[in-house]
Protein backbone atom coordinates (compact mmCIF):
# COMPACT_ATOMS: atom_id res chain seq x y z
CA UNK A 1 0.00 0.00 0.00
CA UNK A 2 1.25 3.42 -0.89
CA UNK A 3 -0.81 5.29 1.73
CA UNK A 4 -0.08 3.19 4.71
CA UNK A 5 -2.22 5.56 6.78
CA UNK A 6 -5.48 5.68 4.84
CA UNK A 7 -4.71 1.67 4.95
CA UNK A 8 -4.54 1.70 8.49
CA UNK A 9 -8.03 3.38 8.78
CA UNK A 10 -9.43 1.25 6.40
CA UNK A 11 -8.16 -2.24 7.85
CA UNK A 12 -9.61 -0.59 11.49
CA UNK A 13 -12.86 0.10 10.11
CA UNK A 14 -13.59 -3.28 8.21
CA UNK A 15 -11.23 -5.81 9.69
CA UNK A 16 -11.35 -5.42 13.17
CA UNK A 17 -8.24 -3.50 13.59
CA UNK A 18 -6.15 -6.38 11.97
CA UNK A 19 -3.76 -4.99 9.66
CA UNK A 20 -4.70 -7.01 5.95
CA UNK A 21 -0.82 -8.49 4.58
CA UNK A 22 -0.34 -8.21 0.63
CA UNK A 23 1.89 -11.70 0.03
CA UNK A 24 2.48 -10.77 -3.88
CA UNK A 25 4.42 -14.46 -4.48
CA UNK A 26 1.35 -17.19 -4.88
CA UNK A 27 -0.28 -17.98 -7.71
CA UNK A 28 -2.69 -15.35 -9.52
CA UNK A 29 -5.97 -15.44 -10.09
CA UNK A 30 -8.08 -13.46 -12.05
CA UNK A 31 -11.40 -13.13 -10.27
CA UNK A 32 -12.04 -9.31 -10.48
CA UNK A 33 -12.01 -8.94 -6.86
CA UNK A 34 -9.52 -6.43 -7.00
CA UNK A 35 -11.22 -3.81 -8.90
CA UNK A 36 -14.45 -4.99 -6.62
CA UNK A 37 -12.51 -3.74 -3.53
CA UNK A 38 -11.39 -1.11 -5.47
CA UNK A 39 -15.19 0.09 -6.74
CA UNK A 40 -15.96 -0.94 -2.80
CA UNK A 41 -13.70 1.74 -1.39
CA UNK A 42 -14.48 4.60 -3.80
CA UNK A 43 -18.46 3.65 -2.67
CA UNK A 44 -17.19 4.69 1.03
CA UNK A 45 -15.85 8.12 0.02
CA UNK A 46 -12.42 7.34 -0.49
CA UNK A 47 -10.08 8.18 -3.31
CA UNK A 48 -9.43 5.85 -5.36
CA UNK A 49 -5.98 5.39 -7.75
CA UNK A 50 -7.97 3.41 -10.14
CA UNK A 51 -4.91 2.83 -12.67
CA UNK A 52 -2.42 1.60 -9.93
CA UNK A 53 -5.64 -0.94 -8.61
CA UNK A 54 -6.50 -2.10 -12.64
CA UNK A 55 -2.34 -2.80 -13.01
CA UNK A 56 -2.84 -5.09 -10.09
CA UNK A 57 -5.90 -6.37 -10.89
CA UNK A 58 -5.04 -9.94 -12.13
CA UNK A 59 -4.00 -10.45 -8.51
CA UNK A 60 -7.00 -12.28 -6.18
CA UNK A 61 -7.37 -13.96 -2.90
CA UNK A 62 -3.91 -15.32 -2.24
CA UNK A 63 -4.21 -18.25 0.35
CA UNK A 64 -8.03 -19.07 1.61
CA UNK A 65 -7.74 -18.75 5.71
CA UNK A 66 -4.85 -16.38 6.12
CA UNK A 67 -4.84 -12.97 6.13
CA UNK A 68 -4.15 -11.34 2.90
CA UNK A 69 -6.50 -9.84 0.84
């Protein structure tokens, strides 16, 4: 995350305070749930970089049951 702070607020308003972990080395997959988080954050009021979440965007749900994203 770029904006560690606006991340911080964000992980303490819909994850209980638990700090979300990006793990960028597992296999991708392409489920759109990137640019649904994306379109979910922007719905809240937040500014959204929408090109730097589409170049990421073939990244999904890393590892069911652990905490990344």
């Amino acid at each position: 995350m770029l904006d560690t702070v606006a991340y911080f607020e964000l992980c303490e308003r819909f994850n209980n305070g638990l700090f979300l972990h990006h793990v960028p080395e597992v296999d991708v997959k392409d489920d759109g749930s990137v640019l649904r988080t994306a379109d979910l954050i922007a719905a809240d009021g937040w500014e959204v970089d929408l090109p730097l979440w589409a170049d990421v965007a073939g990244c999904g749900p890393c590892h069911p049951g652990n905490d990344s994203h």
